[in-house]
N, C-alpha and C. Protein backbone atom coordinates (compact mmCIF):
# COMPACT_ATOMS: atom_id res chain seq x y z
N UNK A 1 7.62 -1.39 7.99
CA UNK A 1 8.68 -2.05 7.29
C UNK A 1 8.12 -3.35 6.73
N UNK A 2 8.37 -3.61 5.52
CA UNK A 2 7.78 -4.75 4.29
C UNK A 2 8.65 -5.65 4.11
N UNK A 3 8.46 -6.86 3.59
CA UNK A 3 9.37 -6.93 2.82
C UNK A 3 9.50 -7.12 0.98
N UNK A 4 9.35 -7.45 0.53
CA UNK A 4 9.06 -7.19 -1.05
C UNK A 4 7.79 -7.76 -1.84
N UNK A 5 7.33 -8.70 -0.53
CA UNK A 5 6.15 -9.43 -0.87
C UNK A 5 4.79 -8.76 0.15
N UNK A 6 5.11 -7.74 0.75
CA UNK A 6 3.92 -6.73 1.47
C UNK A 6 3.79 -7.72 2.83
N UNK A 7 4.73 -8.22 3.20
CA UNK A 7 4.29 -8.97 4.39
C UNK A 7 5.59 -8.54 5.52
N UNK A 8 5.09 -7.94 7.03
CA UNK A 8 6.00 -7.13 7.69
C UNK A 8 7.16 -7.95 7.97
N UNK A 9 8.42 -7.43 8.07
CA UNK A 9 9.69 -8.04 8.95
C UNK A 9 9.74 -7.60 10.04
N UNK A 10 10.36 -8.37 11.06
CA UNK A 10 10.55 -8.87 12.44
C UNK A 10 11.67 -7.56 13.11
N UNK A 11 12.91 -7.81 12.13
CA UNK A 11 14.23 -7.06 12.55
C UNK A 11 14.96 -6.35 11.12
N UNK A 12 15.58 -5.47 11.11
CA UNK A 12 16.09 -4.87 10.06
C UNK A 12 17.17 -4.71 10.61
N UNK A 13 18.39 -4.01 9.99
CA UNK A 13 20.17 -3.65 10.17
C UNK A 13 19.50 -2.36 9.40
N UNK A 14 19.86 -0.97 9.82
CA UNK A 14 19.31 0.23 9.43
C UNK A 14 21.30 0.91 9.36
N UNK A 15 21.48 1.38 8.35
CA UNK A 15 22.49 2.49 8.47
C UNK A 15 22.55 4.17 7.89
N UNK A 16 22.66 4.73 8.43
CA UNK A 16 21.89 6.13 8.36
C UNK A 16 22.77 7.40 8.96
N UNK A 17 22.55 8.74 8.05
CA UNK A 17 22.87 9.57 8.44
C UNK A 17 22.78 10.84 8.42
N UNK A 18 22.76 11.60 9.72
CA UNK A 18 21.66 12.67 9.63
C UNK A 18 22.65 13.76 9.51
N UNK A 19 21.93 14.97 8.65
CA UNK A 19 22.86 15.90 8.03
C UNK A 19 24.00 15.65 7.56
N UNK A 20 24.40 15.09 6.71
CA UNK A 20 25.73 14.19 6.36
C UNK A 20 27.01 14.68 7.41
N UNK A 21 26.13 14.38 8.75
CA UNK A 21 27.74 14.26 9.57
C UNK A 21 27.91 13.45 10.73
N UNK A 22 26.00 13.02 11.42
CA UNK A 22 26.28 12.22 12.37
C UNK A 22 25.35 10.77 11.92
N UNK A 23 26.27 9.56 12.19
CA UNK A 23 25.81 8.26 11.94
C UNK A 23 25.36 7.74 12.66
N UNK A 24 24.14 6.78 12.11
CA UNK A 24 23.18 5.82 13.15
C UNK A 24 23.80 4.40 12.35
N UNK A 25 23.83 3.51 13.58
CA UNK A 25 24.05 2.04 12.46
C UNK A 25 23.34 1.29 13.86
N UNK A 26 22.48 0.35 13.45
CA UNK A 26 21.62 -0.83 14.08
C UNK A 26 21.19 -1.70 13.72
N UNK A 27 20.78 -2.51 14.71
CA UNK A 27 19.92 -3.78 14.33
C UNK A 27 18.68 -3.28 15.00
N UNK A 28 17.21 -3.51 14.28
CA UNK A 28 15.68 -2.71 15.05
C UNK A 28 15.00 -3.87 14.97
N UNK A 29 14.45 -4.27 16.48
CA UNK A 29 13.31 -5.13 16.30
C UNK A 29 12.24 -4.47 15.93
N UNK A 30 11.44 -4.54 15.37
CA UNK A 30 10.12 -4.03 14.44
C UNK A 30 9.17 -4.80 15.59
N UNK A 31 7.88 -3.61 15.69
CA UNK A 31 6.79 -3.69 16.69
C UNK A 31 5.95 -3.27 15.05
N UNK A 32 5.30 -4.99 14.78
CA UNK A 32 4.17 -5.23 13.62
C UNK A 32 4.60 -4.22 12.51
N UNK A 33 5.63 -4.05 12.27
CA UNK A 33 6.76 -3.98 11.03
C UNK A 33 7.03 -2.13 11.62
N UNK A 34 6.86 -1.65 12.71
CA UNK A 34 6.83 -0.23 12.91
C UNK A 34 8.86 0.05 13.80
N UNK A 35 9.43 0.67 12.95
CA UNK A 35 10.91 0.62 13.31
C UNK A 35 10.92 2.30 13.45
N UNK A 36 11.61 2.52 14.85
CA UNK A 36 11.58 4.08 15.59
C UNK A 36 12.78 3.83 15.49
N UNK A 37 13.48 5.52 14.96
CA UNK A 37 14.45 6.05 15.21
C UNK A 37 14.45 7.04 15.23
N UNK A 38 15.58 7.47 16.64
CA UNK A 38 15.80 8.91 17.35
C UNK A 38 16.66 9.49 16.63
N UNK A 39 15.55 10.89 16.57
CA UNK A 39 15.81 12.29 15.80
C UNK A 39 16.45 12.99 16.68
N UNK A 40 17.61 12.78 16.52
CA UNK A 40 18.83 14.27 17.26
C UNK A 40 18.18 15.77 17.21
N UNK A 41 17.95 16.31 18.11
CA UNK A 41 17.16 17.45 18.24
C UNK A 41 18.05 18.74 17.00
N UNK A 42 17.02 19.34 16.53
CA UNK A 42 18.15 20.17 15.53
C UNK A 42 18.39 19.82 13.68
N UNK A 43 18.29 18.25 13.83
CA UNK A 43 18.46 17.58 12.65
C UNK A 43 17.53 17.99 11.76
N UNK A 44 17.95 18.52 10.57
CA UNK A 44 17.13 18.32 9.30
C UNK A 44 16.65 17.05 8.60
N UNK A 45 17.58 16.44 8.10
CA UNK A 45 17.96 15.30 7.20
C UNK A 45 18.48 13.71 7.56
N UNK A 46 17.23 12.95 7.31
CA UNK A 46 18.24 11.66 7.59
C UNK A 46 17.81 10.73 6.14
N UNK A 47 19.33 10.33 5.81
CA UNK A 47 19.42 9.31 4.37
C UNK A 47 20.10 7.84 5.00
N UNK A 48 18.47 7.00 4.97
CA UNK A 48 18.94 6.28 5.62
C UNK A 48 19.04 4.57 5.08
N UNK A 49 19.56 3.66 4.87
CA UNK A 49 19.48 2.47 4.43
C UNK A 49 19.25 1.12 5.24
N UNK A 50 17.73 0.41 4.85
CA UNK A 50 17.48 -0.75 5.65
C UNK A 50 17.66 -1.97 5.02
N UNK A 51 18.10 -3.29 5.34
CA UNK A 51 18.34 -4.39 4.84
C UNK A 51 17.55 -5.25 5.48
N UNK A 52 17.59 -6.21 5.22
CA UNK A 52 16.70 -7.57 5.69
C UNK A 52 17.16 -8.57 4.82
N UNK A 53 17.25 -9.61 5.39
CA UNK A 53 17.57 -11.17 4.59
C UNK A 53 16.58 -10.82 2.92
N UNK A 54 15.36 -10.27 2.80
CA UNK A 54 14.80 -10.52 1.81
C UNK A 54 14.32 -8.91 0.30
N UNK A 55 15.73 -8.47 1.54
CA UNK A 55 16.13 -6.94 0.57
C UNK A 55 16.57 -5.81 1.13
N UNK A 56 16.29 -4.62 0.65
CA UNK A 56 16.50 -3.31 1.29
C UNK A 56 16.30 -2.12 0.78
N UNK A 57 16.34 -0.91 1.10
CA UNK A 57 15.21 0.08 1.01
C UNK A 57 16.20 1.28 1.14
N UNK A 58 16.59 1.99 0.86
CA UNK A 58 17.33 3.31 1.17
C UNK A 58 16.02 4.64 0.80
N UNK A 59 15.50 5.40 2.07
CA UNK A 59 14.57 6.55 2.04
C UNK A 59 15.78 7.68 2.29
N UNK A 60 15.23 8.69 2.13
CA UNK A 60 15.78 10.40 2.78
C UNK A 60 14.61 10.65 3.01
N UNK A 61 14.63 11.08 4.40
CA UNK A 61 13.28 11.19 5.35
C UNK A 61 13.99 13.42 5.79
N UNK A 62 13.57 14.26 5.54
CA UNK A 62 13.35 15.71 5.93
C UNK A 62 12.12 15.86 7.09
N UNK A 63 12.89 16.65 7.82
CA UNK A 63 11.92 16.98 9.19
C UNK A 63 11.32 18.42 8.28
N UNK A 64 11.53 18.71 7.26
CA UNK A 64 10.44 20.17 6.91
C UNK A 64 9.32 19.38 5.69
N UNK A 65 9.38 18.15 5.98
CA UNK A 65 8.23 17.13 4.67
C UNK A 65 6.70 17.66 5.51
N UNK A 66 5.64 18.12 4.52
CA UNK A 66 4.07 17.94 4.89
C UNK A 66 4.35 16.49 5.76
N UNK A 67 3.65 16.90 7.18
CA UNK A 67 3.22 15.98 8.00
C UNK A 67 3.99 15.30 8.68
N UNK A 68 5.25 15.91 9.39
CA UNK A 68 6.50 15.57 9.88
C UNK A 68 6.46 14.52 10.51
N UNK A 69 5.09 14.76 11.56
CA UNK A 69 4.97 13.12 12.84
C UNK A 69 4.38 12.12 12.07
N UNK A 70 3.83 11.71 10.89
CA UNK A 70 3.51 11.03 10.15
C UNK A 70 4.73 9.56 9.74
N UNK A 71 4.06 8.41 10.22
CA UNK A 71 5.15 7.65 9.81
C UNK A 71 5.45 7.40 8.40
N UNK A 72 6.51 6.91 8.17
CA UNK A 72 7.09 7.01 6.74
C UNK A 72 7.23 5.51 6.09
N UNK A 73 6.46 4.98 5.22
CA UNK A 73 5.98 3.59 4.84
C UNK A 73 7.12 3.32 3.98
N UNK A 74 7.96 1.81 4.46
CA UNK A 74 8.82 1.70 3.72
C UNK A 74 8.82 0.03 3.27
N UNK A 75 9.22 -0.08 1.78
CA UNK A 75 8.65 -1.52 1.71
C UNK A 75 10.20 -1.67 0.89
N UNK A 76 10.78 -3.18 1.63
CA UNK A 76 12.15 -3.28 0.69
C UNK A 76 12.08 -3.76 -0.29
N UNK A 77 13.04 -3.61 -1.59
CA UNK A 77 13.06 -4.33 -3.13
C UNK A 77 13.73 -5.27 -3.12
N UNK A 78 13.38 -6.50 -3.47
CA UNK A 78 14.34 -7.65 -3.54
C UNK A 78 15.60 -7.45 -4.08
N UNK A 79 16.66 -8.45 -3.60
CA UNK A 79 17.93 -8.07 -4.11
C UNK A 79 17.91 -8.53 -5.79
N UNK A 80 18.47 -7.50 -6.40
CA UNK A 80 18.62 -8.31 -7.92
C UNK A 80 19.46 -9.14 -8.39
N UNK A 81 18.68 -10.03 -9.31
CA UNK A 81 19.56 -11.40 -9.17
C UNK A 81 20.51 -11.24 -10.31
């Protein structure tokens, strides 16, 4: 996790949801910008949205993507002014 200037954030507010029926909403402390979240066994699909004081990032992350355990690099876009 980035923030728009390639330099990691601390904590993010993540809101997310897998197979459009069950919701995740948090606050993630980031271990050297690395933010884990638990995959409900079964789940295909999670569309998920991260914020930070210095932006935010909305991915759709698929458990059938080349290289499933592979982490997923996410860098936020500043808010537009």
């Amino acid at each position: 996790m980035r923030n728009p200037h390639g330099n990691v954030v601390d904590v993010v507010d993540l809101e997310g949801v897998f197979d459009r029926r069950s919701r995740v909403r948090s606050r993630k402390r980031t271990a050297d910008g690395l933010c884990l979240v638990h995959w409900p066994e079964g789940s295909q699909q999670l569309d998920v949205t991260f914020r930070h004081d210095e932006g935010s990032a909305s991915v759709t992350v698929r458990s059938d993507r080349k290289d499933p355990h592979r982490v997923v690099e996410v860098q936020l876009a500043a808010p537009a002014a």
